[in-house]
C-alpha atoms as a PDB file:
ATOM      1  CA  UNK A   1       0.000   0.000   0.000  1.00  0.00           C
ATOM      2  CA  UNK A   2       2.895   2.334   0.691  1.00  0.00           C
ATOM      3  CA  UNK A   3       4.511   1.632  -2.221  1.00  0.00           C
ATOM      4  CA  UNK A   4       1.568   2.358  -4.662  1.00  0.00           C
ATOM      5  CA  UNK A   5       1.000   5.736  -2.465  1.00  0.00           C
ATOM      6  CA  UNK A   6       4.379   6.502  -3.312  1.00  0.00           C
ATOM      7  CA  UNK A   7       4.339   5.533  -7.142  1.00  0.00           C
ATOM      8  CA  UNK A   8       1.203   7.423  -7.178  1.00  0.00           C
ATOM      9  CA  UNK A   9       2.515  11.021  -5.513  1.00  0.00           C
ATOM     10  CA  UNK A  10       5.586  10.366  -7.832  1.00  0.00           C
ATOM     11  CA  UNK A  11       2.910  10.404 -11.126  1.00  0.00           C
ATOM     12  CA  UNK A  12       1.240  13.215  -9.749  1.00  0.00           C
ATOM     13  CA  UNK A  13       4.536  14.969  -9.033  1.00  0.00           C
ATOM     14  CA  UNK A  14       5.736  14.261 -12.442  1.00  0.00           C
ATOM     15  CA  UNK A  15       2.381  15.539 -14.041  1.00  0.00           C
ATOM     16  CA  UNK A  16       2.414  18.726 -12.732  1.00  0.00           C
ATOM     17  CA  UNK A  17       6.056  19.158 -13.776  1.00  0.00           C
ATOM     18  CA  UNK A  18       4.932  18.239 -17.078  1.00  0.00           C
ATOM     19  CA  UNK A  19       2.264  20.688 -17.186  1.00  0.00           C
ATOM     20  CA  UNK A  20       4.563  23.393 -15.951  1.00  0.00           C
ATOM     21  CA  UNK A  21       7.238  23.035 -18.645  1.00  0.00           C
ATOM     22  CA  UNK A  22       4.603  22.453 -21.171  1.00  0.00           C
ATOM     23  CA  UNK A  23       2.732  25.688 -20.327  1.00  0.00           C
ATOM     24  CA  UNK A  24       6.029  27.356 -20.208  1.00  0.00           C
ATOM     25  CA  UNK A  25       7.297  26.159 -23.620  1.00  0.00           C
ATOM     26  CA  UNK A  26       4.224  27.212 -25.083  1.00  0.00           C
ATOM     27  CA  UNK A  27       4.081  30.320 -23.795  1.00  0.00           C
ATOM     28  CA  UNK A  28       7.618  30.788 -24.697  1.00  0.00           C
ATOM     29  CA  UNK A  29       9.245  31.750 -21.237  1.00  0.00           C
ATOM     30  CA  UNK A  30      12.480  31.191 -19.214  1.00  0.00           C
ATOM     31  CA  UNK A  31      15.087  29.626 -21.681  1.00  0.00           C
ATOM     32  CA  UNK A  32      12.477  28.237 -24.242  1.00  0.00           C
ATOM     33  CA  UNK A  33      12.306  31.924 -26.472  1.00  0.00           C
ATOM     34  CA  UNK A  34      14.015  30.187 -29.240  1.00  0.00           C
ATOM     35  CA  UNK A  35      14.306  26.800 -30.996  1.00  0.00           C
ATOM     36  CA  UNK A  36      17.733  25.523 -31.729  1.00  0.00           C
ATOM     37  CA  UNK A  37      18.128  25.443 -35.273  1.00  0.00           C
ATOM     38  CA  UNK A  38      20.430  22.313 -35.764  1.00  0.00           C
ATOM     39  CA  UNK A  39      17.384  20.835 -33.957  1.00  0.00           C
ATOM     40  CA  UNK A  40      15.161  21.240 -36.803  1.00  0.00           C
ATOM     41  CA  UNK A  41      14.498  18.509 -39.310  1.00  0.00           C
ATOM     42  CA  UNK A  42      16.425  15.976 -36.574  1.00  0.00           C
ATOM     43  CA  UNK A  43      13.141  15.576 -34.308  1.00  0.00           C
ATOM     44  CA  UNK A  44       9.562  15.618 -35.154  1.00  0.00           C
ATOM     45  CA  UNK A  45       8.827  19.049 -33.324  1.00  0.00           C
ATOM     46  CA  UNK A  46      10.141  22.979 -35.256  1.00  0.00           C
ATOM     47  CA  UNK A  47       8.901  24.942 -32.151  1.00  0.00           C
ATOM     48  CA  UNK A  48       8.713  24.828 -28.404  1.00  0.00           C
ATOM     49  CA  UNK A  49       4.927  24.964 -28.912  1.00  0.00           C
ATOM     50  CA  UNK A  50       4.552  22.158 -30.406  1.00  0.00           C
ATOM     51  CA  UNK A  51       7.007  20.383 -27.899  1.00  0.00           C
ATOM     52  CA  UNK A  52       5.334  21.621 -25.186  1.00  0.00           C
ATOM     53  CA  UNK A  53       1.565  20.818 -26.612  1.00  0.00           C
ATOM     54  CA  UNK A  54       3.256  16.927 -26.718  1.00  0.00           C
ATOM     55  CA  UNK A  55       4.256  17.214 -23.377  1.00  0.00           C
ATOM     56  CA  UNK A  56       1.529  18.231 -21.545  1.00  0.00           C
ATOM     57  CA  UNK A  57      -0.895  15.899 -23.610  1.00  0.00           C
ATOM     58  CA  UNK A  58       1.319  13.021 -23.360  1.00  0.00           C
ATOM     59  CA  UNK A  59       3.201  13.402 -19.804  1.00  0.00           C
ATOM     60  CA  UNK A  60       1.026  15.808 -17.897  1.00  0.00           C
ATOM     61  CA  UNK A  61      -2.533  13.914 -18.878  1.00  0.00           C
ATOM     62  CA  UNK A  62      -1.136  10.326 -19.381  1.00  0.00           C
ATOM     63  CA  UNK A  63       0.660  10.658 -15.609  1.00  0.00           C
ATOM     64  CA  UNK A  64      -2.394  12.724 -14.344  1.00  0.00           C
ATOM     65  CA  UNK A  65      -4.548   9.856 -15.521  1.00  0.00           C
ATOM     66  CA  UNK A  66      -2.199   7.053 -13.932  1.00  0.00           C
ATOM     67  CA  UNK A  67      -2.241   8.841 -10.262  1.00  0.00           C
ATOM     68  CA  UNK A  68      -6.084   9.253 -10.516  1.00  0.00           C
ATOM     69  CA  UNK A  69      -6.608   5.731 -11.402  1.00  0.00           C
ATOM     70  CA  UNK A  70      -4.188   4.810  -8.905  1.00  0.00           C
ATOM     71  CA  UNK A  71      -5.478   6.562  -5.921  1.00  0.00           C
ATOM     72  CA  UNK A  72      -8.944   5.069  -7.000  1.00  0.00           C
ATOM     73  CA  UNK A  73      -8.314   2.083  -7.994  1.00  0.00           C
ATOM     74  CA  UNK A  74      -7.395  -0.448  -4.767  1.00  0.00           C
ATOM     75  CA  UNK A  75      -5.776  -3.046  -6.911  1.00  0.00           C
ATOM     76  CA  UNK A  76      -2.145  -3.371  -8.702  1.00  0.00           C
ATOM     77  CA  UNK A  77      -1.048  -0.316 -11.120  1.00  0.00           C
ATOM     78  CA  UNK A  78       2.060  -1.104 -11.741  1.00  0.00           C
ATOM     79  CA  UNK A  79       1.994  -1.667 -15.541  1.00  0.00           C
ATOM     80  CA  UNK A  80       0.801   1.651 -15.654  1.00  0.00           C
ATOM     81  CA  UNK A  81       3.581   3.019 -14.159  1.00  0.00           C
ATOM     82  CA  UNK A  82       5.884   0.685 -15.803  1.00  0.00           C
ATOM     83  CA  UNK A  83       5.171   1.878 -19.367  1.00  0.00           C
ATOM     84  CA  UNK A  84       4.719   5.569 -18.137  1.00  0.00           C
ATOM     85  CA  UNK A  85       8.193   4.780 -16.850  1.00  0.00           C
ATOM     86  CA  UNK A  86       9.532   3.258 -20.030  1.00  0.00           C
ATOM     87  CA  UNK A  87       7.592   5.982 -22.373  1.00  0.00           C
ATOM     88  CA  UNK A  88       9.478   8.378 -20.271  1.00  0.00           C
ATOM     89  CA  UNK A  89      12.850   6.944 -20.569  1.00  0.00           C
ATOM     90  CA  UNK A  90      12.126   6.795 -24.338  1.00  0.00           C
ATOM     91  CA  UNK A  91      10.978  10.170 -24.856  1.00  0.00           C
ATOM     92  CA  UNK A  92      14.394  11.110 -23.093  1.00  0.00           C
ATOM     93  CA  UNK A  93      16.763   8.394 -24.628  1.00  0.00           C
ATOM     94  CA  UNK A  94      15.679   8.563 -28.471  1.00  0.00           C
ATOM     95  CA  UNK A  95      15.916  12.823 -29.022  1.00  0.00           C
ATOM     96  CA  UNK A  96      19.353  12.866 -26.959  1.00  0.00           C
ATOM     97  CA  UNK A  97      20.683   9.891 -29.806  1.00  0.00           C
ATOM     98  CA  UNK A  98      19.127  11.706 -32.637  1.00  0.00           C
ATOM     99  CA  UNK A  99      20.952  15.643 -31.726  1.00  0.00           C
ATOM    100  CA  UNK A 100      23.560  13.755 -30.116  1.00  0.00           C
ATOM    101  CA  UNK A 101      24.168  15.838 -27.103  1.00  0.00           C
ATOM    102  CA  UNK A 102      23.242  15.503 -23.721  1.00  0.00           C
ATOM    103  CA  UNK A 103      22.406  18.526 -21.392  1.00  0.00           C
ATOM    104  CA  UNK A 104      21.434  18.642 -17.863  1.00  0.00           C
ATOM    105  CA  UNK A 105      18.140  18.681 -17.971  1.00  0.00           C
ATOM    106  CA  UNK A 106      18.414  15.487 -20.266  1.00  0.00           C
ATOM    107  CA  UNK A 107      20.550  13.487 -17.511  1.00  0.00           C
ATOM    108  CA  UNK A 108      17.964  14.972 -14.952  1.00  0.00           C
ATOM    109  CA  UNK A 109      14.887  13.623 -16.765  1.00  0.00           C
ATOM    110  CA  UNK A 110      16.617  10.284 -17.840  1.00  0.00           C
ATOM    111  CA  UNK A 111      17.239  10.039 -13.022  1.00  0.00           C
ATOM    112  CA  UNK A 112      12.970  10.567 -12.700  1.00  0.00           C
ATOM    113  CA  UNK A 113      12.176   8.293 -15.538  1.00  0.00           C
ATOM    114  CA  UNK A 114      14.592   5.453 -13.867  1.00  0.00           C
ATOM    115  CA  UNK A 115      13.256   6.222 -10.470  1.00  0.00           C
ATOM    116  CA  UNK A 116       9.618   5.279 -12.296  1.00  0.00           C
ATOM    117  CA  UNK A 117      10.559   2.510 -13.855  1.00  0.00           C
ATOM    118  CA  UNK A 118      12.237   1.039 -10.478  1.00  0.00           C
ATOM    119  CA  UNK A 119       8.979   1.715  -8.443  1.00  0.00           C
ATOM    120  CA  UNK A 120       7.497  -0.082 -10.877  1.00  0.00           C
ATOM    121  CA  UNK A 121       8.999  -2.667 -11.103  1.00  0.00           C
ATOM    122  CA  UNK A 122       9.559  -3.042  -7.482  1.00  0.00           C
ATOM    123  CA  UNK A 123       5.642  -2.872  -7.231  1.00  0.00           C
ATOM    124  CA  UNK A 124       5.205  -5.887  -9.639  1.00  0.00           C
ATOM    125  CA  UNK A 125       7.983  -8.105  -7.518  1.00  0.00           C
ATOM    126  CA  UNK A 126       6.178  -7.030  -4.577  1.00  0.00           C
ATOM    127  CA  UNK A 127       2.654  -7.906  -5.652  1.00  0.00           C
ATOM    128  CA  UNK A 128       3.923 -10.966  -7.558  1.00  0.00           C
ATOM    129  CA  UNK A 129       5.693 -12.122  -3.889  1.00  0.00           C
ATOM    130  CA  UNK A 130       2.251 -11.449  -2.069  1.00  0.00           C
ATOM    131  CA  UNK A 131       0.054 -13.026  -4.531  1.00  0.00           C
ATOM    132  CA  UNK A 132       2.428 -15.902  -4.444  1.00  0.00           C
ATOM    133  CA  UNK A 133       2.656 -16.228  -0.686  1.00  0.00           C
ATOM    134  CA  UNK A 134      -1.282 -16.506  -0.331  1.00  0.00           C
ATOM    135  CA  UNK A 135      -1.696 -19.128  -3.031  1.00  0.00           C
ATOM    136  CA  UNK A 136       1.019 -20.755  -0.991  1.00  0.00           C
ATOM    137  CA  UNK A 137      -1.067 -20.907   1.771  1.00  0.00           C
END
């Protein structure tokens, strides 16, 4: 039970993170003014807008939706979180090969999206371990 509560806070953290850079790359604001140039025609997006659009349907909704249904929902979410956590780690992974460069908010994302993936996981051993242990019985 602890463990979901925490997987779930951790969606809901990342969510509103997601909504907060999306809103701000849309609007334009802090460091996101311009687009890097070399970055166009390498990944699918021209503009920050339309980066930040992705991200806030894909990340802020999607993890939005996964704490919701988690907090609701009494039984096992951990596939959920699992392919939240790998989507994540994709979305992070794939752009950094394609520009190849890696900046600090890069290694910083690629930290949460392991963190998600290892709750997760450890989630899934757990309930596998508990579900084995009653049959057991």
């Amino acid at each position: 039970m602890i463990l979901k509560n925490m997987a779930n806070l951790y969606n809901l953290t990342l969510s509103l993170g997601a909504f907060y850079l999306g809103i701000s790359m849309f609007l334009g604001k802090g460091g996101f003014d311009t687009f890097p140039p070399e970055w166009i025609g390498t990944l699918p997006f021209t503009n920050w807008a339309s980066l930040g659009l992705f991200g806030i349907l894909v990340f802020g909704l999607g993890n939005a939706f996964a704490s919701i249904y988690g907090f609701i929902k009494k039984g096992k979410i951990f596939m959920m979180t699992i392919t939240m956590g790998a989507l994540f780690f994709l979305c992070t992974v794939i752009p950094t090969y394609l520009v190849g460069e890696w900046y600090l908010p890069t290694g910083i994302i690629l930290i949460l999206s392991l963190i998600r993936l290892f709750l997760g996981m450890l989630d899934l051993i757990v309930h596998a371990l508990i579900n084995h242990k009653w049959k057991m019985s």
